[in-house]
C-alpha atoms as a PDB file:
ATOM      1  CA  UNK A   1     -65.119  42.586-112.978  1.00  0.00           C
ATOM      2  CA  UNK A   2     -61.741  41.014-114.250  1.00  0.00           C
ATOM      3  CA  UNK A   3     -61.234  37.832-114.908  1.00  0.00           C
ATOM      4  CA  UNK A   4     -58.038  37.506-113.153  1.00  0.00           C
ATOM      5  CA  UNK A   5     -59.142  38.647-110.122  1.00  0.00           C
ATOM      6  CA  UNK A   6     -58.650  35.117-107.518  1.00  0.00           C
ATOM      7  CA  UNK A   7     -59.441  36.262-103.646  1.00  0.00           C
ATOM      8  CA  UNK A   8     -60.855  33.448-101.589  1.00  0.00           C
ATOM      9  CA  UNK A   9     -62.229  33.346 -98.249  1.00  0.00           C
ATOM     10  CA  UNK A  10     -64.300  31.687 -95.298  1.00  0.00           C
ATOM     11  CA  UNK A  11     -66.529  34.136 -93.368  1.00  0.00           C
ATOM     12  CA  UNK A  12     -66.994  33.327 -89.617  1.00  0.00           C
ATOM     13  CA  UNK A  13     -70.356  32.678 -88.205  1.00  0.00           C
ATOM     14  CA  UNK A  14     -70.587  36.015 -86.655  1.00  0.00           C
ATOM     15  CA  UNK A  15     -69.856  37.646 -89.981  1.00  0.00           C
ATOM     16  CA  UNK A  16     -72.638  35.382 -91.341  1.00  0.00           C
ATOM     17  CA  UNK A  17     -74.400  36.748 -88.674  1.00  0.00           C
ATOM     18  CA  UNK A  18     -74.215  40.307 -88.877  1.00  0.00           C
ATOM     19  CA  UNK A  19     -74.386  40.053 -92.690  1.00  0.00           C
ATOM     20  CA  UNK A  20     -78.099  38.139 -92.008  1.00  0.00           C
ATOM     21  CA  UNK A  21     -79.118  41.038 -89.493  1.00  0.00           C
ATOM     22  CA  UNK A  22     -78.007  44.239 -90.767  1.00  0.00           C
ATOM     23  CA  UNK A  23     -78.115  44.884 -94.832  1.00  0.00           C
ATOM     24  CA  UNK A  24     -75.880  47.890 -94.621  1.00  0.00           C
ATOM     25  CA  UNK A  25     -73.005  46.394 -92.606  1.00  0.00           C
ATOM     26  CA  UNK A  26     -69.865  45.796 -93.674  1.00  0.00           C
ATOM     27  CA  UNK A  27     -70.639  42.408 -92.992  1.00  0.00           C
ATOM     28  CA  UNK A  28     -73.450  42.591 -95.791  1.00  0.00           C
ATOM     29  CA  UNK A  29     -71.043  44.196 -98.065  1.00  0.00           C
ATOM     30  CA  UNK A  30     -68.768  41.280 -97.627  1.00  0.00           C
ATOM     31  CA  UNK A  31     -71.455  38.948 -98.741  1.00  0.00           C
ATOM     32  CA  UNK A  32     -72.629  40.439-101.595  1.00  0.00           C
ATOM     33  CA  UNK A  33     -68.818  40.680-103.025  1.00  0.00           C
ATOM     34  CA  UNK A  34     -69.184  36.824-103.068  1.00  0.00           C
ATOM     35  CA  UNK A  35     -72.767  37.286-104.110  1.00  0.00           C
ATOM     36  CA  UNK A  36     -71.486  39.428-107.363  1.00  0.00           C
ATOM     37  CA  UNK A  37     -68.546  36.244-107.684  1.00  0.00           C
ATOM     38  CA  UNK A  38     -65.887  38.981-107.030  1.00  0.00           C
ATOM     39  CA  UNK A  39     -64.713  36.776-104.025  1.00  0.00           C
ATOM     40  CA  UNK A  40     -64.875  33.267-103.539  1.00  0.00           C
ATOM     41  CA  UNK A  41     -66.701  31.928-100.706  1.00  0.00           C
ATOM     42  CA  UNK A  42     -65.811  28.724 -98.457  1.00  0.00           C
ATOM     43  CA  UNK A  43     -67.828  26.963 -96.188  1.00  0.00           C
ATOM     44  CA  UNK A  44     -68.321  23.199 -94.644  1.00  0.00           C
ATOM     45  CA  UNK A  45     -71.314  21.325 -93.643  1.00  0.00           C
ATOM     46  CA  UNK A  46     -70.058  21.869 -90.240  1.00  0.00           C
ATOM     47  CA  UNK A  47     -69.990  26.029 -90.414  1.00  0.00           C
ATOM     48  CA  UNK A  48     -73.410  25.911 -92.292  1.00  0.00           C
ATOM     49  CA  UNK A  49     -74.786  24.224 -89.628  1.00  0.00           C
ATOM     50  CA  UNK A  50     -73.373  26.109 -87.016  1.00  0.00           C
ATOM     51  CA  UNK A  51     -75.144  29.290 -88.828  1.00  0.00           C
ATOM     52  CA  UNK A  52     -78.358  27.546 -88.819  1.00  0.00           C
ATOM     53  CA  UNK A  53     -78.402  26.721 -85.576  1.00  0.00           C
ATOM     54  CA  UNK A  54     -77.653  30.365 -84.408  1.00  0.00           C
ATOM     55  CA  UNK A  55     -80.072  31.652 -86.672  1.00  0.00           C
ATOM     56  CA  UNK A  56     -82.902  30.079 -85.254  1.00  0.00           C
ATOM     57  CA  UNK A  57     -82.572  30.759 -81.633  1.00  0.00           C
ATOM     58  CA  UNK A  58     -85.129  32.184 -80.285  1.00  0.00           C
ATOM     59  CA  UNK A  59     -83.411  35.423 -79.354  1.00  0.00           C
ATOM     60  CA  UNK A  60     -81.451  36.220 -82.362  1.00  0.00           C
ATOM     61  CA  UNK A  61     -84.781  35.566 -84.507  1.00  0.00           C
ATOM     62  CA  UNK A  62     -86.566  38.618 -81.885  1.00  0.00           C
ATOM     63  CA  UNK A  63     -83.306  40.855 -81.789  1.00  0.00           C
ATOM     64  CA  UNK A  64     -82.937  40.702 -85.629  1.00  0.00           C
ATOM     65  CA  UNK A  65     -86.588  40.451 -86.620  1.00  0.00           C
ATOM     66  CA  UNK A  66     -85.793  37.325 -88.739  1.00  0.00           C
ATOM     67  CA  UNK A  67     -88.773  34.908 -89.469  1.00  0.00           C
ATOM     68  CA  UNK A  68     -88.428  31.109 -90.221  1.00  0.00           C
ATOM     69  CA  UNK A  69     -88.458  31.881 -94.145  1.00  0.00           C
ATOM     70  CA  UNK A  70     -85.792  34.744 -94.160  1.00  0.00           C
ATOM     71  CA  UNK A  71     -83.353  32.379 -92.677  1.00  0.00           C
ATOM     72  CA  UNK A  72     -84.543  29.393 -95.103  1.00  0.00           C
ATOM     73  CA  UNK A  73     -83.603  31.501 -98.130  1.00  0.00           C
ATOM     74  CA  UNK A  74     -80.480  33.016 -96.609  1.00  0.00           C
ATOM     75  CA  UNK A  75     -78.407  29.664 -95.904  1.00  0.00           C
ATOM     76  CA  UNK A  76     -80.008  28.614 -99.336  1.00  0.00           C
ATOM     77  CA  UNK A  77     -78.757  31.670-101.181  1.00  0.00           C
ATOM     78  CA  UNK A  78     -75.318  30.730 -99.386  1.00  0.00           C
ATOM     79  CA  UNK A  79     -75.199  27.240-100.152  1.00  0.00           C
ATOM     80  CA  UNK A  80     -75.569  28.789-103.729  1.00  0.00           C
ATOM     81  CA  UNK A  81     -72.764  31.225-103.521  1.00  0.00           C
ATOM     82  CA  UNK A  82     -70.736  29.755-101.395  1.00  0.00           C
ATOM     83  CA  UNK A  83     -68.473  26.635-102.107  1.00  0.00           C
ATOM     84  CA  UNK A  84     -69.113  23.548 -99.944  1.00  0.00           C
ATOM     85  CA  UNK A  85     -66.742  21.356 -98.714  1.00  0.00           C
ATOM     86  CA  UNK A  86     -67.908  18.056 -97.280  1.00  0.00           C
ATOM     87  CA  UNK A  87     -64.607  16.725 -95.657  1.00  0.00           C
ATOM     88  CA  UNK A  88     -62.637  18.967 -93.983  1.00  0.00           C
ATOM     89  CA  UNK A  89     -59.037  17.549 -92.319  1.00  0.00           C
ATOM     90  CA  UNK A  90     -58.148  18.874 -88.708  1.00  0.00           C
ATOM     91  CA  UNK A  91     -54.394  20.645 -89.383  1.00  0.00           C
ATOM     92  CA  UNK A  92     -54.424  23.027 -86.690  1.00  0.00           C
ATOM     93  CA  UNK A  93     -55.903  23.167 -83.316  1.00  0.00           C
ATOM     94  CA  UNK A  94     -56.254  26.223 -81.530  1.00  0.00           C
ATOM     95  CA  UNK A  95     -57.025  25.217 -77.745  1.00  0.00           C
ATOM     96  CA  UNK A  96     -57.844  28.920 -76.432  1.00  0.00           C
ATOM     97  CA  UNK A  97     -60.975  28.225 -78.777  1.00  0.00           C
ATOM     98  CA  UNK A  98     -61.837  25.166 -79.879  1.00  0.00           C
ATOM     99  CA  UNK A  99     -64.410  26.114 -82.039  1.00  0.00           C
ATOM    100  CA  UNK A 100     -63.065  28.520 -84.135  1.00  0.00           C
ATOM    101  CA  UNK A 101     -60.251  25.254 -85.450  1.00  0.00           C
ATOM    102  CA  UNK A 102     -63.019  24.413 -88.059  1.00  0.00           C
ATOM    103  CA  UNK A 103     -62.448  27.835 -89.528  1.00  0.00           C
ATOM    104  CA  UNK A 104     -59.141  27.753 -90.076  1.00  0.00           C
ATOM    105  CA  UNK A 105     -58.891  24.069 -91.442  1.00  0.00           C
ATOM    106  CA  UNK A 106     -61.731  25.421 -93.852  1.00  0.00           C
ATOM    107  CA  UNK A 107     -59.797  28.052 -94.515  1.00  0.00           C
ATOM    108  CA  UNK A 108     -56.538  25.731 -95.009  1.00  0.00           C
ATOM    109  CA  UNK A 109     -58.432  22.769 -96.715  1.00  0.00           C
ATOM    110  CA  UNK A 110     -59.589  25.324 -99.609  1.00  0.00           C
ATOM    111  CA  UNK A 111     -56.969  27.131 -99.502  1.00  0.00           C
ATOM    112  CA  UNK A 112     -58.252  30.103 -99.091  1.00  0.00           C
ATOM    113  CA  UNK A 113     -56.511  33.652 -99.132  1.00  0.00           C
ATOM    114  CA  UNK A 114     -58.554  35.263 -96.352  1.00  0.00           C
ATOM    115  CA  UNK A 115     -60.607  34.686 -92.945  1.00  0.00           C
ATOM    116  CA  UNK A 116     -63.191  36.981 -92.176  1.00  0.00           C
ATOM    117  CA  UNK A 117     -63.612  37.761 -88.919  1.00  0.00           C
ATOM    118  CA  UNK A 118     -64.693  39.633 -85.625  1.00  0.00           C
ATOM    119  CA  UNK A 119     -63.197  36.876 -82.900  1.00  0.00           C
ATOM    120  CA  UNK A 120     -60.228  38.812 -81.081  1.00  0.00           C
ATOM    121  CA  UNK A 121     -59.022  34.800 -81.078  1.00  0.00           C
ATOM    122  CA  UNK A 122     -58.374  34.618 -84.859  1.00  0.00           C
ATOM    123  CA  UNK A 123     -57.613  37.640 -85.004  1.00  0.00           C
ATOM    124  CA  UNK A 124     -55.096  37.576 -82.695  1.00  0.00           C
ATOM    125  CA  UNK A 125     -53.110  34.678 -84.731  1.00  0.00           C
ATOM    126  CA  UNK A 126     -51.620  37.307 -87.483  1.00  0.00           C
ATOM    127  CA  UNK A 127     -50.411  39.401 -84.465  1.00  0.00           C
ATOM    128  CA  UNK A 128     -49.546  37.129 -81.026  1.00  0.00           C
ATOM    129  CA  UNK A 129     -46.652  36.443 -79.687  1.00  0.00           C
ATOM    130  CA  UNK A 130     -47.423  33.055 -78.494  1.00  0.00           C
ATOM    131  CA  UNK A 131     -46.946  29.672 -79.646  1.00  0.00           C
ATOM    132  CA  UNK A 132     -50.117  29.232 -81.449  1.00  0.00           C
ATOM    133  CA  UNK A 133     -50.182  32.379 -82.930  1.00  0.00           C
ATOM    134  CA  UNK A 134     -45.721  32.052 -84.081  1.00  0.00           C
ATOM    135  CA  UNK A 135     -47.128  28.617 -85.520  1.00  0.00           C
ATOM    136  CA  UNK A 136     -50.250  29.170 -87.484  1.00  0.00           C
ATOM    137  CA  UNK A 137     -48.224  32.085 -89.262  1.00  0.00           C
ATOM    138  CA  UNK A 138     -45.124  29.960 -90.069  1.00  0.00           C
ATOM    139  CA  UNK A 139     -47.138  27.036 -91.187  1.00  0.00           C
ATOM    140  CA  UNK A 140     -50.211  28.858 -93.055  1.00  0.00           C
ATOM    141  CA  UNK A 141     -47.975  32.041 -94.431  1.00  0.00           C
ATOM    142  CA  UNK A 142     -50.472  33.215 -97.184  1.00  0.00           C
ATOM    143  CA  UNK A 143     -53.399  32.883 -94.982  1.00  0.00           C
ATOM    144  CA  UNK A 144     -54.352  35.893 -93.259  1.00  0.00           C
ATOM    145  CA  UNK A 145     -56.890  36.848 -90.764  1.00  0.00           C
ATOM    146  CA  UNK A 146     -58.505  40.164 -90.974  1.00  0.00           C
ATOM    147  CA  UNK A 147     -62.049  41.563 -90.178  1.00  0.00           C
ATOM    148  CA  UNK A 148     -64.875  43.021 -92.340  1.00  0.00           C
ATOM    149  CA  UNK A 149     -63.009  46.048 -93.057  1.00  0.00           C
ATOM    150  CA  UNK A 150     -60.136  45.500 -93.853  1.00  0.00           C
ATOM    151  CA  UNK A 151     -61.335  42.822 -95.999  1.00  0.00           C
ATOM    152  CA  UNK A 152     -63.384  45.084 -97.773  1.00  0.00           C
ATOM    153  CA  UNK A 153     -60.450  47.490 -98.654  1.00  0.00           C
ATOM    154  CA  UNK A 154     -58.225  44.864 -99.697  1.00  0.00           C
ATOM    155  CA  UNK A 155     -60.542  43.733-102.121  1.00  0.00           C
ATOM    156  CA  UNK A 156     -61.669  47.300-103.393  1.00  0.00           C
ATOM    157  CA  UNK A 157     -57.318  47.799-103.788  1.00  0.00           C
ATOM    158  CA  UNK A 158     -57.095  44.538-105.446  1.00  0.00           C
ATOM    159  CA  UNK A 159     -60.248  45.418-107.512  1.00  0.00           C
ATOM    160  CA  UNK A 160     -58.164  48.755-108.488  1.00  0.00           C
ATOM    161  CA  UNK A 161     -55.090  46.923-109.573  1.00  0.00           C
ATOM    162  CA  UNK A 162     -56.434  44.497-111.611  1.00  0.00           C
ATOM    163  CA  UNK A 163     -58.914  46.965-113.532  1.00  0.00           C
ATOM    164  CA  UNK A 164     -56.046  49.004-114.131  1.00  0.00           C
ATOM    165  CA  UNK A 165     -53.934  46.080-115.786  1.00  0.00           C
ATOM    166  CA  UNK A 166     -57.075  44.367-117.205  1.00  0.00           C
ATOM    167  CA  UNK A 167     -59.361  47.151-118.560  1.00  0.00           C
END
């Protein structure tokens, strides 16, 4: 990996999630980018708890065979990888759902490239035609929204580029 390669990103809960419960997701792929330091990984007290406390209910634990240890080393491992911001400002509110704001002021706080995403609400920002959506992409421009997969191939093209004008 290059040295020049810079992409940045906050992963959602659910990508957190699904990256947890299925190893050969694209979800898991995501991760382990970060993992490898090929991306740069944002989160906040606030989203690591909100993992944590998903994690350990009762029926995700049964439905994704995850025992009290598995999750114990998995937010470890991603308060490892991940960067963790303390104090993150409210800049945008999104009142369709209130609690994906703390993603995007993570997002916007670290300045970020990328969210990573499954919520039709996010996603919905880099496409809507409504007020919300017209202002989060006039006031956050760079910032883009995409899911798992299309993260993944932007990274692999960007990964392409910069090998080819960094060998």
């Amino acid at each position: 990996m290059s040295q020049y390669l810079r992409i940045s990103a906050v992963f959602d809960c659910n990508v957190l999630l699904q990256a947890t419960a299925r190893n050969n997701s694209p979800a898991s792929t995501c991760l382990r980018l970060a993992e490898s330091g090929a991306v740069r990984l944002f989160v906040s007290e606030e989203t690591l708890s909100e993992i944590e406390e998903i994690l350990n209910r009762d029926f995700i634990k049964e439905r994704f065979n995850l025992a009290d240890e598995d999750i114990k080393e998995f937010l470890e491992n991603l308060r490892f990888v991940a960067e963790v911001l303390t104090i993150v400002p409210k800049v945008f509110s999104l009142p369709r759902d209130v609690d994906d704001e703390e993603y995007i002021n993570l997002a916007v706080e670290s300045e970020a490239d990328y969210i990573v995403t499954r919520d039709k609400d996010l996603l919905d920002l880099m496409i809507g035609y409504d007020d919300t959506s017209k202002e989060f992409r006039q006031r956050f421009r760079p910032l883009r929204i995409v899911d798992p997969i299309e993260f993944l191939r932007i990274v692999d093209e960007k990964l392409k580029v910069d090998m080819s004008i960094n060998p």
